[in-house]
C-alpha atoms as a PDB file:
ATOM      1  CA  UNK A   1       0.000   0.000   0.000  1.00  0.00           C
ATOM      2  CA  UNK A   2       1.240   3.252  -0.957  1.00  0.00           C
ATOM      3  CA  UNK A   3       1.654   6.036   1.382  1.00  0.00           C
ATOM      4  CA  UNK A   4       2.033   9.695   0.627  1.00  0.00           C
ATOM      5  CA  UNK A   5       2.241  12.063   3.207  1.00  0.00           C
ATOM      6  CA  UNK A   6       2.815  15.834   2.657  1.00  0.00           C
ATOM      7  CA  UNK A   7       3.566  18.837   4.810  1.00  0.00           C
ATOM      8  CA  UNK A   8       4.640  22.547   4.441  1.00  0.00           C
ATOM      9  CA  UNK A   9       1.060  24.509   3.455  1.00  0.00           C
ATOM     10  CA  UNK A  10      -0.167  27.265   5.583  1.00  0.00           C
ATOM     11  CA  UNK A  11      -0.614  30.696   5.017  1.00  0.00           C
ATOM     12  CA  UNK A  12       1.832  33.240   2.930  1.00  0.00           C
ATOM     13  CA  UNK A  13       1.380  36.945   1.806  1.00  0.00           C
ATOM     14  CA  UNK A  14       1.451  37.498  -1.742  1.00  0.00           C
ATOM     15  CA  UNK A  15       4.581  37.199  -3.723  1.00  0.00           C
ATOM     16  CA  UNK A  16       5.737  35.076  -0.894  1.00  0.00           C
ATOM     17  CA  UNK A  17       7.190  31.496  -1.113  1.00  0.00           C
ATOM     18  CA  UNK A  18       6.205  27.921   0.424  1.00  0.00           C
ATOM     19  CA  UNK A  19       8.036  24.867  -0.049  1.00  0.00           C
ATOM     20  CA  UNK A  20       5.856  21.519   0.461  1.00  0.00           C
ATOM     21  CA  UNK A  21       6.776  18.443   0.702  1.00  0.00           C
ATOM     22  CA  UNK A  22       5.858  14.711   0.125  1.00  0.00           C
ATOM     23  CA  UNK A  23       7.421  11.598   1.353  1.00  0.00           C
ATOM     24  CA  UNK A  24       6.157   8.314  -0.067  1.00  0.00           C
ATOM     25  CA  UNK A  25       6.667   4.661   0.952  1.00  0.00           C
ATOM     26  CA  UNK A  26       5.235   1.259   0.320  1.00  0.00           C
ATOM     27  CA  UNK A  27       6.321   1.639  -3.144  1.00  0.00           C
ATOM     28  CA  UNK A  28       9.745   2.050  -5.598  1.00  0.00           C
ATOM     29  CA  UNK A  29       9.912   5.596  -5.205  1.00  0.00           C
ATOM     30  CA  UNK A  30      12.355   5.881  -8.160  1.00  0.00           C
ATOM     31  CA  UNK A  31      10.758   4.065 -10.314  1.00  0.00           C
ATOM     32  CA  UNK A  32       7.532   6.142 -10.382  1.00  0.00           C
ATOM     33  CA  UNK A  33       6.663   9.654 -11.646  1.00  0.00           C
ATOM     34  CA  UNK A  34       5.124  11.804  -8.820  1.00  0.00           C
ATOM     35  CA  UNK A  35       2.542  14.605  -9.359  1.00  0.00           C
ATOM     36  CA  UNK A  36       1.164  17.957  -7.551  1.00  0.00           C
ATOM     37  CA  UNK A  37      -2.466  18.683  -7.832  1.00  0.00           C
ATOM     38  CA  UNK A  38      -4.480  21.219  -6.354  1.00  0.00           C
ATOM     39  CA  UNK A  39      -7.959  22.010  -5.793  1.00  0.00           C
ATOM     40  CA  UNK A  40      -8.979  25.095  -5.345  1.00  0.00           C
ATOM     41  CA  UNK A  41     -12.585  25.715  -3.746  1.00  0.00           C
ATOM     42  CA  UNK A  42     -15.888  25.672  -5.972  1.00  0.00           C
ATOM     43  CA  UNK A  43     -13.342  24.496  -8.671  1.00  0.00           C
ATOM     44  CA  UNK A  44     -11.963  21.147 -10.155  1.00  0.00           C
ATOM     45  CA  UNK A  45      -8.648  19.326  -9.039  1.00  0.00           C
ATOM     46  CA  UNK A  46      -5.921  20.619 -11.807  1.00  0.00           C
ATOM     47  CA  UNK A  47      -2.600  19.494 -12.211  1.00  0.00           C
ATOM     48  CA  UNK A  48       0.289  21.383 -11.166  1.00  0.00           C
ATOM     49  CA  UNK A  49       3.203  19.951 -11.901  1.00  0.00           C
ATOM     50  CA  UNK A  50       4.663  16.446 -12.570  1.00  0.00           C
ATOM     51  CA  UNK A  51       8.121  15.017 -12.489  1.00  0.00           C
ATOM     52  CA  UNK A  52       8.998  11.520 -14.390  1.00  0.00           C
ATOM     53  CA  UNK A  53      11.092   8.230 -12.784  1.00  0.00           C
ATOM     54  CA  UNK A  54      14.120  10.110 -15.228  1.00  0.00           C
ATOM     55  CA  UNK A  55      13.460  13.691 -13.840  1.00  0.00           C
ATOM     56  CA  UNK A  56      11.879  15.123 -16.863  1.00  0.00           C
ATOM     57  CA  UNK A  57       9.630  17.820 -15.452  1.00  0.00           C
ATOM     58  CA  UNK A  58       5.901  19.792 -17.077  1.00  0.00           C
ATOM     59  CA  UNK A  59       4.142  22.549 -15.236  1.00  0.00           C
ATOM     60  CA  UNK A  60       0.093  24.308 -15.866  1.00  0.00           C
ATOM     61  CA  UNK A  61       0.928  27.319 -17.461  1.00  0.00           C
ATOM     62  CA  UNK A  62      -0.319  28.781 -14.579  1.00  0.00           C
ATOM     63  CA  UNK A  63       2.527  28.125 -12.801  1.00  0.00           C
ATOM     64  CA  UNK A  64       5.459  27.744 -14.903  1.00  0.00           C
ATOM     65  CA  UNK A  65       8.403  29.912 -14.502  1.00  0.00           C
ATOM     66  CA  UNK A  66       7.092  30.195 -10.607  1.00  0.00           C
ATOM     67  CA  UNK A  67       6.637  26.805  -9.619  1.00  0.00           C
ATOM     68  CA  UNK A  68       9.846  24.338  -9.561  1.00  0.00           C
ATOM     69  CA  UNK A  69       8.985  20.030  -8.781  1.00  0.00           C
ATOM     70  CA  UNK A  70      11.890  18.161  -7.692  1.00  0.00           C
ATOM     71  CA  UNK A  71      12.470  14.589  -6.243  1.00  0.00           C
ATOM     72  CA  UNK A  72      15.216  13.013  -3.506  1.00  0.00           C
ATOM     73  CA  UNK A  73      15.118   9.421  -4.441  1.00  0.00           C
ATOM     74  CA  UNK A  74      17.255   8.904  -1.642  1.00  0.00           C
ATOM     75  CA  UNK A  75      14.814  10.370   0.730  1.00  0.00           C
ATOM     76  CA  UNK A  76      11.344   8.914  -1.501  1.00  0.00           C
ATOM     77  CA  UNK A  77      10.346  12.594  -1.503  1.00  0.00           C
ATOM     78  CA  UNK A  78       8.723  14.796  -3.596  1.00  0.00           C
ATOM     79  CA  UNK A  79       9.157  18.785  -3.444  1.00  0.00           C
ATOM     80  CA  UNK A  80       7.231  21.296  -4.368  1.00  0.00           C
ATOM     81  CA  UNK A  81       8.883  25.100  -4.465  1.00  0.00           C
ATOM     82  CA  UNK A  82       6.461  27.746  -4.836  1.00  0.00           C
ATOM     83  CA  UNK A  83       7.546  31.018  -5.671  1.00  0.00           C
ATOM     84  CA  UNK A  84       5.592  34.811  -6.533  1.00  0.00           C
ATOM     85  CA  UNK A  85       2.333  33.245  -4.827  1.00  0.00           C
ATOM     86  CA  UNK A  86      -0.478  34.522  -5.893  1.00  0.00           C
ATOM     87  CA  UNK A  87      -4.072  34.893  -3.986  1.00  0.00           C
ATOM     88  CA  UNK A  88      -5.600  32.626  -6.887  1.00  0.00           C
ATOM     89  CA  UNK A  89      -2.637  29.912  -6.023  1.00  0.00           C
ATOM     90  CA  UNK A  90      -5.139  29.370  -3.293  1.00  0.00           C
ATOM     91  CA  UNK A  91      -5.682  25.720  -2.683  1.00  0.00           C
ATOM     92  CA  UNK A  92      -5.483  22.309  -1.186  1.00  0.00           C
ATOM     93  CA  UNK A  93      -2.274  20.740  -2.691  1.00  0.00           C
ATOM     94  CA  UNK A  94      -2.330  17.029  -3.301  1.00  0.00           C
ATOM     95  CA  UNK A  95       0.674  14.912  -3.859  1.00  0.00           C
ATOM     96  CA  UNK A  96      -0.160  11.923  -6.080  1.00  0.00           C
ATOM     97  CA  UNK A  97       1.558   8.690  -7.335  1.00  0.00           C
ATOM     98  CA  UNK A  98      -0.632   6.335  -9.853  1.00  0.00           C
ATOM     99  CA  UNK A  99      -3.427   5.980  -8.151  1.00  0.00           C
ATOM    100  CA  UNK A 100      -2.862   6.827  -4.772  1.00  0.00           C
ATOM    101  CA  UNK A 101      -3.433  10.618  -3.093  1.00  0.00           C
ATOM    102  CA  UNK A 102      -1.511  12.416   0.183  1.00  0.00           C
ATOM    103  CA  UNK A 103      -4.670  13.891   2.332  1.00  0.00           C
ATOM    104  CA  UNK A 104      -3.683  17.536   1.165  1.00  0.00           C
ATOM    105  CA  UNK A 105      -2.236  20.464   2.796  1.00  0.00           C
ATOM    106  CA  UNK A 106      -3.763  23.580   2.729  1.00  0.00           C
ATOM    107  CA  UNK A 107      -1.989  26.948   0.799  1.00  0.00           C
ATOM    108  CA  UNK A 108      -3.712  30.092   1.421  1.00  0.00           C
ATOM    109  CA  UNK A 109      -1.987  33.184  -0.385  1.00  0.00           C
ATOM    110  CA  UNK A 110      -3.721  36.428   0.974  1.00  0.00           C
ATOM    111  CA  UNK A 111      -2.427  39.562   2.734  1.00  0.00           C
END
């Protein structure tokens, strides 16, 4: 059984930065690509940003050039670096592998 647990959401001021994070185990971390989603409320879950087993990265346009994904396959972690927030990068954040989901942290970008 997989396991993905994330941490690092809260609250930031806009044009500040979060970093979250997502460990995984019960699987071969390496071997699989790893994916942020995020949900914002009233709208549907949208992806964020991916990273492959080979570290070939893609990003929403929303996001790209602000948002950076990286893995530690030594650690079975996932990263998230989020840069120039934006009130409308308001969201629960979910880390995902195949078909299994972290429970979410929360990002909330206001002044």
């Amino acid at each position: 059984q997989v396991q993905l647990v994330e941490s690092g959401g809260g609250l930031v001021q806009p044009g500040g930065s979060l970093r979250l994070s997502c460990a995984a185990s019960g699987s071969i971390f390496s071997l699989n690509a790893m994916r942020w989603y995020r949900q914002a409320p009233g709208k549907q879950r949208e992806l964020v940003a991916g990273i492959t087993s080979g570290g070939d990265t893609n990003y929403a346009d929303s996001v790209r050039g602000r948002f950076t994904i990286s893995r530690d396959n030594a650690k079975n972690t996932v990263y998230l670096q989020m840069n120039s927030l934006k009130p409308e990068d308001t969201a629960v954040y979910y880390c995902n592998q195949r078909g299994y989901w972290g429970k979410g942290p929360l990002v909330t970008v206001s002044a």
